[in-house]
PDB file of N, CA and C in Angstrom:
ATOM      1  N   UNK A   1     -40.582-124.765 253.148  1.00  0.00           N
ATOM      2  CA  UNK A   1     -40.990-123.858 252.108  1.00  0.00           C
ATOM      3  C   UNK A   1     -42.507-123.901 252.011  1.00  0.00           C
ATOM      4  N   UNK A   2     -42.891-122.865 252.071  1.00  0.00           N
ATOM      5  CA  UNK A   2     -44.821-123.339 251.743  1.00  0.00           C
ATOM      6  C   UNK A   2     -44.999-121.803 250.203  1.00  0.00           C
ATOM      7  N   UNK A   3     -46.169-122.063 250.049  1.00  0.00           N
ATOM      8  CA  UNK A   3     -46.309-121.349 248.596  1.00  0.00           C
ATOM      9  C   UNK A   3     -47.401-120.618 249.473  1.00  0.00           C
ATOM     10  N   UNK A   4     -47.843-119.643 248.488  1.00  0.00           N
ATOM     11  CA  UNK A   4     -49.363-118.475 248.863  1.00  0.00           C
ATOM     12  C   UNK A   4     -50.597-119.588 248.205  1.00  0.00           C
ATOM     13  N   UNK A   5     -51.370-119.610 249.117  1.00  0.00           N
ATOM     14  CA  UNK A   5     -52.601-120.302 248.375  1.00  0.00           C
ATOM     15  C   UNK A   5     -53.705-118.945 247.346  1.00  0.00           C
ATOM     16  N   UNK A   6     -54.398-119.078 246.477  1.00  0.00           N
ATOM     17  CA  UNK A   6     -54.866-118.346 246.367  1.00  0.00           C
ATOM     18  C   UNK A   6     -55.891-117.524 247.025  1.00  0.00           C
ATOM     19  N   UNK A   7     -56.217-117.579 247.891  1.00  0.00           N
ATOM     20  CA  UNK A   7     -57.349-116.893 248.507  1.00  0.00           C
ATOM     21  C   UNK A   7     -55.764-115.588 249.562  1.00  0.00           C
ATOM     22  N   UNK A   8     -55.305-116.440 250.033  1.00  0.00           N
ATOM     23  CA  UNK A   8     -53.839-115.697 250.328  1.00  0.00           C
ATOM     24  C   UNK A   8     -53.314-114.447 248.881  1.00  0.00           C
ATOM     25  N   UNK A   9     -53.177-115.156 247.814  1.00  0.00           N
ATOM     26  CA  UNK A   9     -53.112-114.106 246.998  1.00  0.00           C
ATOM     27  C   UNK A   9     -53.835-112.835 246.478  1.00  0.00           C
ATOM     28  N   UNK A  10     -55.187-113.376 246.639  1.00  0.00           N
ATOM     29  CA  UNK A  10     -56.375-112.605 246.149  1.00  0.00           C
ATOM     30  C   UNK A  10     -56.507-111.449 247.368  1.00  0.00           C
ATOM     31  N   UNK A  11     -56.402-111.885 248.862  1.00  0.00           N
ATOM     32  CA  UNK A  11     -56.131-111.071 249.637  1.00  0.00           C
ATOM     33  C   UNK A  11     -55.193-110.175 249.095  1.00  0.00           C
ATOM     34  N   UNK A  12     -54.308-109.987 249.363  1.00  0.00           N
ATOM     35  CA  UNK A  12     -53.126-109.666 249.116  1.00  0.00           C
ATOM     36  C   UNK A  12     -53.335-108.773 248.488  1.00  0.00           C
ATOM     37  N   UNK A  13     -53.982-108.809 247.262  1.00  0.00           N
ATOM     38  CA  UNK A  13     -53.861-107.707 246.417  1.00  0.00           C
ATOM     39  C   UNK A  13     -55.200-106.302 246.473  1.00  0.00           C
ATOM     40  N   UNK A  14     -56.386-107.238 247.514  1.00  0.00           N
ATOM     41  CA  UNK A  14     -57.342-106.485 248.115  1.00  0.00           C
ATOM     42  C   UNK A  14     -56.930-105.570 249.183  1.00  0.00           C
ATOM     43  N   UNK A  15     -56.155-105.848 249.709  1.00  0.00           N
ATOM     44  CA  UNK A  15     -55.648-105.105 251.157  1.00  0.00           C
ATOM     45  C   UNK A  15     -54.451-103.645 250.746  1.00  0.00           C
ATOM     46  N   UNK A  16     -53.994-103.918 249.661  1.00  0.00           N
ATOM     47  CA  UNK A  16     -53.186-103.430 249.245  1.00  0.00           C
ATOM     48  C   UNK A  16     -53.466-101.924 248.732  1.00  0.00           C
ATOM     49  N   UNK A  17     -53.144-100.841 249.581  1.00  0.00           N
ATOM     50  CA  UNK A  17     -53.242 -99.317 249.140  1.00  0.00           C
ATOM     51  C   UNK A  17     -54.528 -98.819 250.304  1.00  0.00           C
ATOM     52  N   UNK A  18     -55.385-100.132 251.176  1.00  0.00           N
ATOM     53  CA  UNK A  18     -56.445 -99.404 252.089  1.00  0.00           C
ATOM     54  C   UNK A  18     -55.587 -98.744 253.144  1.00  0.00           C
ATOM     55  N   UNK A  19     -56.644 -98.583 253.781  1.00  0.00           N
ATOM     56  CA  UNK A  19     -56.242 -97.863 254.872  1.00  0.00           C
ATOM     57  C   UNK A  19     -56.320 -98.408 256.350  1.00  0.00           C
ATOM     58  N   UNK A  20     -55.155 -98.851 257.300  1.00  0.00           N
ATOM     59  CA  UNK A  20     -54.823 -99.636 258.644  1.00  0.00           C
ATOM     60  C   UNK A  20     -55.659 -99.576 259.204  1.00  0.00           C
ATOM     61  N   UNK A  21     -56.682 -98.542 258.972  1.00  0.00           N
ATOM     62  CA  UNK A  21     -57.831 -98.727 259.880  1.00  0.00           C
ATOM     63  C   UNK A  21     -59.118-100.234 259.733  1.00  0.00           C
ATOM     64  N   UNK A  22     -58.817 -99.965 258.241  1.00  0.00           N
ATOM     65  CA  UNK A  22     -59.717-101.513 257.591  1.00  0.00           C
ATOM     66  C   UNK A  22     -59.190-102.588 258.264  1.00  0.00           C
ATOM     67  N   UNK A  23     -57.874-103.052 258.344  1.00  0.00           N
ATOM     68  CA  UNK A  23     -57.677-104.272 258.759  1.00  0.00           C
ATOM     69  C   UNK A  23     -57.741-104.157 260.150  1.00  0.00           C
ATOM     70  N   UNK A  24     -57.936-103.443 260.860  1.00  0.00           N
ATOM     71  CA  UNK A  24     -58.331-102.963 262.136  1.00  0.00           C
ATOM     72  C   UNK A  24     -59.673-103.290 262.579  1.00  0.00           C
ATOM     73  N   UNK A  25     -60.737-102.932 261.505  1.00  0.00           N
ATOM     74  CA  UNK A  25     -62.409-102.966 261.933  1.00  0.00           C
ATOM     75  C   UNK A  25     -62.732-104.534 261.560  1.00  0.00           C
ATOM     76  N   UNK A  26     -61.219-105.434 260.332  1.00  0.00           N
ATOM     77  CA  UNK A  26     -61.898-106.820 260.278  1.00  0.00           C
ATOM     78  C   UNK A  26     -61.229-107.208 261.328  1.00  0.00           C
ATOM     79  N   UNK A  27     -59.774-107.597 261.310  1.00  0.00           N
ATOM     80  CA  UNK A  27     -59.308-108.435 262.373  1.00  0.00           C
ATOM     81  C   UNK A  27     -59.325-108.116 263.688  1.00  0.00           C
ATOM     82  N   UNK A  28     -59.510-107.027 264.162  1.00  0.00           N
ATOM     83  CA  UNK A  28     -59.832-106.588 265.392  1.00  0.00           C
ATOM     84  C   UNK A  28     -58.184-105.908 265.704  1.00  0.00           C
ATOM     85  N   UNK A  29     -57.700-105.237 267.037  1.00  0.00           N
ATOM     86  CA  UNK A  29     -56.401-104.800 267.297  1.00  0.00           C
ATOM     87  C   UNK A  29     -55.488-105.634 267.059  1.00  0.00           C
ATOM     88  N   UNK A  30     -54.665-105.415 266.999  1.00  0.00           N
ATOM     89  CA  UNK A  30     -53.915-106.262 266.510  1.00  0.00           C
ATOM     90  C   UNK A  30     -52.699-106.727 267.660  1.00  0.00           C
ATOM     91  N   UNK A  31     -52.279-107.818 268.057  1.00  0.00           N
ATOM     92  CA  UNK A  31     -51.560-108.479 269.106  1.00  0.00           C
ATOM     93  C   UNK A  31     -50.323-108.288 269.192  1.00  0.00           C
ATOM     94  N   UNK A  32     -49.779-107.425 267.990  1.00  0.00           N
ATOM     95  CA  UNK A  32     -48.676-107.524 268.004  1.00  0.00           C
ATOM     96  C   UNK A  32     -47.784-106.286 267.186  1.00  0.00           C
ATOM     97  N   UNK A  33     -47.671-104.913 267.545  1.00  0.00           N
ATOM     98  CA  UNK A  33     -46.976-104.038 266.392  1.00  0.00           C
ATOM     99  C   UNK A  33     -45.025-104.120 266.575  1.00  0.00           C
ATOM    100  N   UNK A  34     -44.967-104.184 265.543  1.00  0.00           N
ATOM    101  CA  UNK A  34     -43.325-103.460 265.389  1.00  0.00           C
ATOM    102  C   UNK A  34     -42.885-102.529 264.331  1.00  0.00           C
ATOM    103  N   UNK A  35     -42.306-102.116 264.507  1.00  0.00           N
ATOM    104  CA  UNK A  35     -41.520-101.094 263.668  1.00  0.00           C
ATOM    105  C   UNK A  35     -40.707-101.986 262.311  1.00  0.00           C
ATOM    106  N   UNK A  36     -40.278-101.721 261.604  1.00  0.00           N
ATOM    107  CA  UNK A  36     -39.572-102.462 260.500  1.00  0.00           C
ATOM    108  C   UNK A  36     -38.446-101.691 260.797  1.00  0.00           C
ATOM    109  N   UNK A  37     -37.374-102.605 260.589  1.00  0.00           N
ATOM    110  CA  UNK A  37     -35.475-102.406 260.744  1.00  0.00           C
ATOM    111  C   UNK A  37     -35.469-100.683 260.390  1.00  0.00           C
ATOM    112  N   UNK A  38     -35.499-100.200 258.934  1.00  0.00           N
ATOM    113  CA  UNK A  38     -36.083 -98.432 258.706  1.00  0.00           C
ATOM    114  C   UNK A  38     -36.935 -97.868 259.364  1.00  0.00           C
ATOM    115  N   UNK A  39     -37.899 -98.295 260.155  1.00  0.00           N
ATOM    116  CA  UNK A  39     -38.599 -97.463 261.004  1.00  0.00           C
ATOM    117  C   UNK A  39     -39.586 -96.640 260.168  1.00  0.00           C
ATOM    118  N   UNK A  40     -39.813 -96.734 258.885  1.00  0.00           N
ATOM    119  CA  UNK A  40     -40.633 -96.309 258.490  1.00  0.00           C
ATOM    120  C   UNK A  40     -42.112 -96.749 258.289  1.00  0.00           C
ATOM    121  N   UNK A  41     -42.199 -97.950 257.870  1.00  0.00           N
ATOM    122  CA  UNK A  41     -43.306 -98.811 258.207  1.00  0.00           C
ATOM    123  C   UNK A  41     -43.594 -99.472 259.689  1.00  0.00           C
ATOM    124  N   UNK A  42     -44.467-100.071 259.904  1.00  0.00           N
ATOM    125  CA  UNK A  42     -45.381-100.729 261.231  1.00  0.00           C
ATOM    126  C   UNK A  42     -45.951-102.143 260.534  1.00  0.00           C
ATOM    127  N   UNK A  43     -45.258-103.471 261.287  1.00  0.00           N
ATOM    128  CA  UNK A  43     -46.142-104.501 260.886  1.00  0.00           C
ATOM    129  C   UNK A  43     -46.821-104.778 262.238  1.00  0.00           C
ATOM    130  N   UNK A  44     -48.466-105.158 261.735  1.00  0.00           N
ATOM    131  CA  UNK A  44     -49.141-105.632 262.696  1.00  0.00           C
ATOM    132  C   UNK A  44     -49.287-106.565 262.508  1.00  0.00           C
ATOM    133  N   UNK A  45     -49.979-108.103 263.882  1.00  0.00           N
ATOM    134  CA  UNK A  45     -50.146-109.288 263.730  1.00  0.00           C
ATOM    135  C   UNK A  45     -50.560-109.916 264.333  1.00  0.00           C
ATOM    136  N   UNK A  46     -51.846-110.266 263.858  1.00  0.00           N
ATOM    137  CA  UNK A  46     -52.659-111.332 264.528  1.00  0.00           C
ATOM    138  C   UNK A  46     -52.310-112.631 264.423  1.00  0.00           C
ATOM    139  N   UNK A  47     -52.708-113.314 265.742  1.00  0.00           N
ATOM    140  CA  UNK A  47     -52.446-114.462 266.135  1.00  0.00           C
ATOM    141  C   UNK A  47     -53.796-115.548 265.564  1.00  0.00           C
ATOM    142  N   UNK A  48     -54.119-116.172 265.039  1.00  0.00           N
ATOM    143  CA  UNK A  48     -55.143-117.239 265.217  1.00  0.00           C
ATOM    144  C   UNK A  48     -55.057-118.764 265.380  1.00  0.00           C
ATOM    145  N   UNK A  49     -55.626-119.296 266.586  1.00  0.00           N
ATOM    146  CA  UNK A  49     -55.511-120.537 267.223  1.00  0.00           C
ATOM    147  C   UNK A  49     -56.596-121.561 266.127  1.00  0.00           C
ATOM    148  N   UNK A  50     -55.829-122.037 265.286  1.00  0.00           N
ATOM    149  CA  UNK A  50     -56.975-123.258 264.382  1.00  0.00           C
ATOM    150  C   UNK A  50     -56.362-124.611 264.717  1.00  0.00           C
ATOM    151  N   UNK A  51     -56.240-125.221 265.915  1.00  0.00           N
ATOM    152  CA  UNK A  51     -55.780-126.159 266.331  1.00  0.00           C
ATOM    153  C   UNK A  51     -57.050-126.806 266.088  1.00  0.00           C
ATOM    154  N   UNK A  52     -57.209-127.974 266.065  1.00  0.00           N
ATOM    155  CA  UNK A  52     -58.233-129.434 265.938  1.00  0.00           C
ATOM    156  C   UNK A  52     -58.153-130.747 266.757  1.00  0.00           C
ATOM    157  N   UNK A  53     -59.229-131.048 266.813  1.00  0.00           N
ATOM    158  CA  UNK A  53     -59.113-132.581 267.439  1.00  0.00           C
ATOM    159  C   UNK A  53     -59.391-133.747 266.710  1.00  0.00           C
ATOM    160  N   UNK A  54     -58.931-134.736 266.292  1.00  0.00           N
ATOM    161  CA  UNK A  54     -58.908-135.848 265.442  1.00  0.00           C
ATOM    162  C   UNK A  54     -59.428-137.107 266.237  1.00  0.00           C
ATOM    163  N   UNK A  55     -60.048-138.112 265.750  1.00  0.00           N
ATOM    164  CA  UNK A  55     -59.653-139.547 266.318  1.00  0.00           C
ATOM    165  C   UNK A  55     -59.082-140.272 265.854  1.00  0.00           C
ATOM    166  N   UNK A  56     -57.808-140.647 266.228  1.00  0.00           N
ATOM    167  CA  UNK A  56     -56.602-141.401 265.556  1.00  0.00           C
ATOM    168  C   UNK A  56     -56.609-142.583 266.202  1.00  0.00           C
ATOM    169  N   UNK A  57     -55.913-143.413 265.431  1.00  0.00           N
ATOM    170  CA  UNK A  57     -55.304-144.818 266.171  1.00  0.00           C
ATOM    171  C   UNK A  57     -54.100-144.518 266.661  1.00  0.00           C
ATOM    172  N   UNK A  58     -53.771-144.819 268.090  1.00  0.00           N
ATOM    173  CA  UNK A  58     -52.752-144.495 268.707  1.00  0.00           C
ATOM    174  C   UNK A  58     -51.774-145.297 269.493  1.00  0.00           C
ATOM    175  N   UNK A  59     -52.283-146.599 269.196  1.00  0.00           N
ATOM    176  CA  UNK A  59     -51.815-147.774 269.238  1.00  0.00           C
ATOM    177  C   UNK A  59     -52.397-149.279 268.936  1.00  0.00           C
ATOM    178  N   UNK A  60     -51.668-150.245 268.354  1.00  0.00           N
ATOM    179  CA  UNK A  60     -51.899-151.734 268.011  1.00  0.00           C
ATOM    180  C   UNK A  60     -51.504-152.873 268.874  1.00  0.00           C
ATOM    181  N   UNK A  61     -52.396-153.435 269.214  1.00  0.00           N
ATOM    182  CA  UNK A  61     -51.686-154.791 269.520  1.00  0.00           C
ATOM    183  C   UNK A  61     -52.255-156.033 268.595  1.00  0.00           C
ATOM    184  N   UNK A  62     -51.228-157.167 268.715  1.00  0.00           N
ATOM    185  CA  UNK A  62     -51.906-158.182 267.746  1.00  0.00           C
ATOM    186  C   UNK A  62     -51.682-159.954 269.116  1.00  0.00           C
ATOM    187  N   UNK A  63     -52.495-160.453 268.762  1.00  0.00           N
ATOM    188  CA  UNK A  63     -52.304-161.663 269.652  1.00  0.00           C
ATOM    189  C   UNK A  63     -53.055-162.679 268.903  1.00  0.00           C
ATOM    190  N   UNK A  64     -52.310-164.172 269.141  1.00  0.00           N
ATOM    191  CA  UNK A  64     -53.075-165.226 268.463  1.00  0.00           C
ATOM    192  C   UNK A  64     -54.288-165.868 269.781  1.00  0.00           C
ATOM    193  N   UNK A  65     -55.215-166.003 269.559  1.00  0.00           N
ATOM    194  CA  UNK A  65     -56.335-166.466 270.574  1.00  0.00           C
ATOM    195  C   UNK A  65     -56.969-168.244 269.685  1.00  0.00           C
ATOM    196  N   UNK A  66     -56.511-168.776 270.337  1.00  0.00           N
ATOM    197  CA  UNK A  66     -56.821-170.148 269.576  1.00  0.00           C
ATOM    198  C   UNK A  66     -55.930-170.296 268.398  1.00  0.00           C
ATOM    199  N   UNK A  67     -56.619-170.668 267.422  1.00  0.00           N
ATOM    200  CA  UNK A  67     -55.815-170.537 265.737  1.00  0.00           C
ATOM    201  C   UNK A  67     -55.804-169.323 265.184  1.00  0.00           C
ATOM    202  N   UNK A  68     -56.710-168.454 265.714  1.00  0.00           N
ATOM    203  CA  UNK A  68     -57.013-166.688 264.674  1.00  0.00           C
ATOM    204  C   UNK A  68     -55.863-165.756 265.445  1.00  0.00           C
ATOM    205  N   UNK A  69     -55.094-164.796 264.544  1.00  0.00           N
ATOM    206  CA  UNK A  69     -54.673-163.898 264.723  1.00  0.00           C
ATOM    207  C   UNK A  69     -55.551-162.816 265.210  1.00  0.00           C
ATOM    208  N   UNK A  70     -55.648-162.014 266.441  1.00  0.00           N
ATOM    209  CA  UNK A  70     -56.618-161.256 266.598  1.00  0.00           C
ATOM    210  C   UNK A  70     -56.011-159.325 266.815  1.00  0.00           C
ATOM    211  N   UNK A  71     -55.944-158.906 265.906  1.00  0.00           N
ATOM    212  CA  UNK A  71     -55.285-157.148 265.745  1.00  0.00           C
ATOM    213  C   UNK A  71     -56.358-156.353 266.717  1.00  0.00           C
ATOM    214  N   UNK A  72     -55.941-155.218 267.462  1.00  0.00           N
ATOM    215  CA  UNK A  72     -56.533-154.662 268.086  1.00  0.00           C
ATOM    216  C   UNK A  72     -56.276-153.357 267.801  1.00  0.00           C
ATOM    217  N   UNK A  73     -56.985-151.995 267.520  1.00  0.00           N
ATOM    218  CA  UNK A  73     -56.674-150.845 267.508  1.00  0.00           C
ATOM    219  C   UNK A  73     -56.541-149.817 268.633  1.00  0.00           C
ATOM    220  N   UNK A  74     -56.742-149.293 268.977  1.00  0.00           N
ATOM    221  CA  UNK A  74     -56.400-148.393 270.362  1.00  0.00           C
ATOM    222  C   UNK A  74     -57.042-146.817 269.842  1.00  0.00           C
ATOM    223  N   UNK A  75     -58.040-146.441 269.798  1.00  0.00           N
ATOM    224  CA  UNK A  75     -58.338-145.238 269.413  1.00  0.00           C
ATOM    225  C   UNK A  75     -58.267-143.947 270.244  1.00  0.00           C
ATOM    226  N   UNK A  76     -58.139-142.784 270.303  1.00  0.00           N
ATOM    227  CA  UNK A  76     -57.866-141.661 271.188  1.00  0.00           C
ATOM    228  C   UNK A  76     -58.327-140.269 270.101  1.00  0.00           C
ATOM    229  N   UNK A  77     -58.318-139.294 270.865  1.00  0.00           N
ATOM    230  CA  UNK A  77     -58.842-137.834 270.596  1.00  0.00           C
ATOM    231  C   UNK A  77     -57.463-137.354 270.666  1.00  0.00           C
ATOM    232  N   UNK A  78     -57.017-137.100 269.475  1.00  0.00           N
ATOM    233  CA  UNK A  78     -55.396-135.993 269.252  1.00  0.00           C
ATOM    234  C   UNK A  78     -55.452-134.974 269.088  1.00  0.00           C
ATOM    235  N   UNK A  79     -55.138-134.163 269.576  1.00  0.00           N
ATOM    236  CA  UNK A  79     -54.885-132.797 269.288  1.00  0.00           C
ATOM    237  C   UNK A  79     -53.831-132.372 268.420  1.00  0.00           C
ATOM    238  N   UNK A  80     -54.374-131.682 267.277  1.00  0.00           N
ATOM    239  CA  UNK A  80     -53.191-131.208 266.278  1.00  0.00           C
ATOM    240  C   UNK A  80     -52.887-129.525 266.850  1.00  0.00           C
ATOM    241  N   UNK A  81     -52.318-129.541 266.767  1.00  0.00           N
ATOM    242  CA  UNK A  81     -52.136-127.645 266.939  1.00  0.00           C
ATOM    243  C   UNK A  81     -51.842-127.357 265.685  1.00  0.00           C
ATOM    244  N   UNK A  82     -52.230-126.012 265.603  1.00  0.00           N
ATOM    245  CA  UNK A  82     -52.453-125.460 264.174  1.00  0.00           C
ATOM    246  C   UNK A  82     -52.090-123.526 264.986  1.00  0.00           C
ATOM    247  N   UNK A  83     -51.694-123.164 263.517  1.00  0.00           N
ATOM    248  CA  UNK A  83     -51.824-121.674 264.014  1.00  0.00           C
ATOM    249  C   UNK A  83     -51.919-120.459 262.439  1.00  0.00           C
ATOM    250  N   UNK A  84     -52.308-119.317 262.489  1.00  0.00           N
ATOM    251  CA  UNK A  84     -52.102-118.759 261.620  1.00  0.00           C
ATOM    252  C   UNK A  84     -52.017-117.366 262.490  1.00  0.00           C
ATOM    253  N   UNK A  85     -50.606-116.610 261.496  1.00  0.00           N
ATOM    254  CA  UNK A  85     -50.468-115.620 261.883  1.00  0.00           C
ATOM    255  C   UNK A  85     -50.695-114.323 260.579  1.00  0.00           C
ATOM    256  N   UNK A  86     -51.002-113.432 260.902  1.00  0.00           N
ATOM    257  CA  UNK A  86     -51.458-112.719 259.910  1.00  0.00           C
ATOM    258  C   UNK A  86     -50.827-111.547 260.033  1.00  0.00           C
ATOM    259  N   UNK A  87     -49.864-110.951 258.812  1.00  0.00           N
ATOM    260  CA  UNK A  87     -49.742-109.732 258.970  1.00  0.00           C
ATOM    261  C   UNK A  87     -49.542-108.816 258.285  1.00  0.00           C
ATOM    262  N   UNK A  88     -49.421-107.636 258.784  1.00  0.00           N
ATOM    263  CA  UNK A  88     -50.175-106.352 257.836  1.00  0.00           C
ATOM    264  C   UNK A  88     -49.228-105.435 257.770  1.00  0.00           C
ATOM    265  N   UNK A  89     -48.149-104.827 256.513  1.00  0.00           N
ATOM    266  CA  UNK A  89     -47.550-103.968 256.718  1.00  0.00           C
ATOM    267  C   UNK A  89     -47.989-102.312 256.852  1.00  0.00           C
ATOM    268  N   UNK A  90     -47.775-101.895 257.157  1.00  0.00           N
ATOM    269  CA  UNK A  90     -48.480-100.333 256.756  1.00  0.00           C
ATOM    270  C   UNK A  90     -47.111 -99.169 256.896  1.00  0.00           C
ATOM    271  N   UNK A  91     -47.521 -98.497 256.020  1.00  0.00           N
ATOM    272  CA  UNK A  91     -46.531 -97.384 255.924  1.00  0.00           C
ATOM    273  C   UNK A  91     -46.836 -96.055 256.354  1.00  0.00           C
ATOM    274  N   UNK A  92     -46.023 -94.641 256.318  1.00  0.00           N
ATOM    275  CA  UNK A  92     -46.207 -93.886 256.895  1.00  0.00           C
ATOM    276  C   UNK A  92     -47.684 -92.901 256.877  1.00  0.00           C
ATOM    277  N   UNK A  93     -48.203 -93.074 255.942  1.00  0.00           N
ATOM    278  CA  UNK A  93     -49.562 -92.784 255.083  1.00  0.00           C
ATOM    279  C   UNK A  93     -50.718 -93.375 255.994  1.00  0.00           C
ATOM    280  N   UNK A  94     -50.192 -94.436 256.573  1.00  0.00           N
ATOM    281  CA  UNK A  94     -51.235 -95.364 257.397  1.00  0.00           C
ATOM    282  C   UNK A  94     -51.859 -96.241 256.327  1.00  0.00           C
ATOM    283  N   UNK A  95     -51.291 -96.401 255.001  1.00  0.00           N
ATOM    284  CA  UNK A  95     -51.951 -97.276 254.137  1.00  0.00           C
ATOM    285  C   UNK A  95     -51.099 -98.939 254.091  1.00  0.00           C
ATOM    286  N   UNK A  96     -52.176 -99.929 253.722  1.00  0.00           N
ATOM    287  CA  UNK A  96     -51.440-101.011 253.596  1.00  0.00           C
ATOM    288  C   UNK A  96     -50.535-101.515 253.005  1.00  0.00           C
ATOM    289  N   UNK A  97     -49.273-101.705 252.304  1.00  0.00           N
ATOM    290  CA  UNK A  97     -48.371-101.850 251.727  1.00  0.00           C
ATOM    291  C   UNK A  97     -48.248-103.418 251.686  1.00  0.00           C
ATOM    292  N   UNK A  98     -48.227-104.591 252.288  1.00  0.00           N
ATOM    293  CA  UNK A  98     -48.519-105.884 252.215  1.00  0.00           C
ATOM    294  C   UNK A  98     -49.059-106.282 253.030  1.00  0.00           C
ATOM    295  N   UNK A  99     -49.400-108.020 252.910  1.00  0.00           N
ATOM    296  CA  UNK A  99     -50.268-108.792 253.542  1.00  0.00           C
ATOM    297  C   UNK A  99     -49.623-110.273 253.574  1.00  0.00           C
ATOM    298  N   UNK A 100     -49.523-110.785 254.426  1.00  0.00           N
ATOM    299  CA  UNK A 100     -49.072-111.560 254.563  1.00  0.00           C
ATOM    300  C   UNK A 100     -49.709-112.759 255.622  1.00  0.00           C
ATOM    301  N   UNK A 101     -49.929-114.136 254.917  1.00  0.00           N
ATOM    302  CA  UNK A 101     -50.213-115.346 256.209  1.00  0.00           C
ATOM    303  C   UNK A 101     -49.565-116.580 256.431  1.00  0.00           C
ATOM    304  N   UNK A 102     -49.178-116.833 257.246  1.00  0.00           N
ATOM    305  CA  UNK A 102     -48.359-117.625 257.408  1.00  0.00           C
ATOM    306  C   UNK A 102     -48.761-118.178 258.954  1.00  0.00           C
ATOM    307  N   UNK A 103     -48.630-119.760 258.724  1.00  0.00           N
ATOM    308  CA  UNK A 103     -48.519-120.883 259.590  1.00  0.00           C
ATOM    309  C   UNK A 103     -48.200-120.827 260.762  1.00  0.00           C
ATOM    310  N   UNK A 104     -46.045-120.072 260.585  1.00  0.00           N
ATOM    311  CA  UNK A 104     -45.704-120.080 261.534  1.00  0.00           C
ATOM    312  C   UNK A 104     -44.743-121.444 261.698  1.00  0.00           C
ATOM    313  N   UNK A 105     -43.937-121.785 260.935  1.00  0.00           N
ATOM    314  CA  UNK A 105     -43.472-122.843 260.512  1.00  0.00           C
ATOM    315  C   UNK A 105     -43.779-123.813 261.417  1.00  0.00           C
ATOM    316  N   UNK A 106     -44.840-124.201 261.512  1.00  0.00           N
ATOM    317  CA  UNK A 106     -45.499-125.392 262.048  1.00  0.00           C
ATOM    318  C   UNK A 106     -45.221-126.573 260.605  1.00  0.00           C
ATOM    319  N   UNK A 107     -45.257-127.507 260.968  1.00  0.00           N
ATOM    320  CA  UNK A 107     -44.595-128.767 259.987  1.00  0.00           C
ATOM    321  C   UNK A 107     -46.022-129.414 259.732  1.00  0.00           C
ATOM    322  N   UNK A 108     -46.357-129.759 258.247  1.00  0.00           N
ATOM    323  CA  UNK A 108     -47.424-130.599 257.840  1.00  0.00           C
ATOM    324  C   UNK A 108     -48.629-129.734 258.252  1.00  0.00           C
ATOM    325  N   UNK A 109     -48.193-127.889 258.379  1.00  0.00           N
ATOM    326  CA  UNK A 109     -49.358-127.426 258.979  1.00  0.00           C
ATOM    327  C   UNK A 109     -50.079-127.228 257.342  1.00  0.00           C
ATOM    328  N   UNK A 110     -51.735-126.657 257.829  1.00  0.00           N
ATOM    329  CA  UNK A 110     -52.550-125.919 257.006  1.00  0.00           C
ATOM    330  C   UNK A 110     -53.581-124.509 257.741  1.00  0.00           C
ATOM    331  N   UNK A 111     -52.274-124.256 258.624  1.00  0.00           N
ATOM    332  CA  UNK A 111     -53.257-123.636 260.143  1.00  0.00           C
ATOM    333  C   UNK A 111     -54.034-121.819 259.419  1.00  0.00           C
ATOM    334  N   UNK A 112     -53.468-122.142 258.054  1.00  0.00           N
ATOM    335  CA  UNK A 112     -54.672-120.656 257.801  1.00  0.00           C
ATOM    336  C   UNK A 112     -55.779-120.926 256.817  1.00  0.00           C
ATOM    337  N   UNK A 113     -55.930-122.070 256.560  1.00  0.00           N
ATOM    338  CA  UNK A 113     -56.988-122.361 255.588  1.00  0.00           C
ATOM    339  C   UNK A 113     -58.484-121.906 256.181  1.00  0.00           C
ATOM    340  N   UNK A 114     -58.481-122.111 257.354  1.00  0.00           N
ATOM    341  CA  UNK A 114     -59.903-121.816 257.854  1.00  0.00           C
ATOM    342  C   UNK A 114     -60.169-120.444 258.470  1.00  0.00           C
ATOM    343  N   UNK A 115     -59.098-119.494 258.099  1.00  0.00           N
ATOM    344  CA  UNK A 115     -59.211-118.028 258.586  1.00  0.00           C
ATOM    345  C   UNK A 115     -59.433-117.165 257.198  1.00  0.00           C
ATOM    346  N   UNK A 116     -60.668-116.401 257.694  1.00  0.00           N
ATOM    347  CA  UNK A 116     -61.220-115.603 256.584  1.00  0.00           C
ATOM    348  C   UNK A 116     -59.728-114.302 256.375  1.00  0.00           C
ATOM    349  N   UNK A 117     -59.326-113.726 255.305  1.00  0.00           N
ATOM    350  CA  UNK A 117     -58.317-112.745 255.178  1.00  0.00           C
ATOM    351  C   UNK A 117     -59.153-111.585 254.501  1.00  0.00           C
ATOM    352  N   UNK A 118     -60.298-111.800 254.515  1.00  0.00           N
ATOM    353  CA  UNK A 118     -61.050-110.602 254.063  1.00  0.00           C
ATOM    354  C   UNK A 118     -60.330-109.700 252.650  1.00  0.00           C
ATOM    355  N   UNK A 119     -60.458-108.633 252.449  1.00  0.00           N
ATOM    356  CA  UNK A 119     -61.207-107.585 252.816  1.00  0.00           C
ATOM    357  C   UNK A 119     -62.797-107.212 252.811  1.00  0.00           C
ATOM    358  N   UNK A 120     -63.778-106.736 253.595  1.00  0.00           N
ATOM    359  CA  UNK A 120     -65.457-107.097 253.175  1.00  0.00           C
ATOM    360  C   UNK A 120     -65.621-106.789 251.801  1.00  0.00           C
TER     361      UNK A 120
END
């Protein structure tokens, strides 16, 4: 289950009644159209890659050396993958009707926090 953050909401209600061409001149073409089940609307949808690299501990060892317990960490560069998908309903008018962002049920994601949802 994830909730709308507000900047997600505030979008939302900016995008709402423009015209497909706007979300066109911000997000660029869009990667992805379909028709909706009625065929009356068109959702479009951008893809965005906000994957990251971390330095994590990625393994422990522990060993006694004389009398001292001696712990060892193991550090590495992780790659999280992240994603946000963005999309735009539009209806026959060519106007926007919703907005929508979403993850992409990625688990423990936050993969749209760092994507602007405009409108300018």
């Amino acid at each position: 289950m994830s909730f709308d953050t507000v900047p997600e909401m505030y979008a939302r209600s900016q995008w709402k009644g423009r015209p497909a061409k706007d979300a066109i001149d911000f997000f660029g073409p869009p990667q992805k159209m379909d028709r909706t089940a009625d065929g009356k609307q068109v959702v479009m949808q951008w893809y965005r890659d906000t994957s990251y690299n971390s330095n994590e501990v990625v393994s422990r060892s522990s060993e006694m050396q004389g009398n001292v317990m001696v712990h060892t960490d193991y550090w590495a560069t992780v790659n999280n993958p992240n994603r946000c998908i963005i999309s735009v309903t539009v209806d026959q008018d060519k106007k926007v009707v919703e907005f929508e962002a979403d993850e992409g049920k990625l688990l423990l994601s936050s993969g749209c926090q760092s994507v602007k949802f405009g409108p300018p």
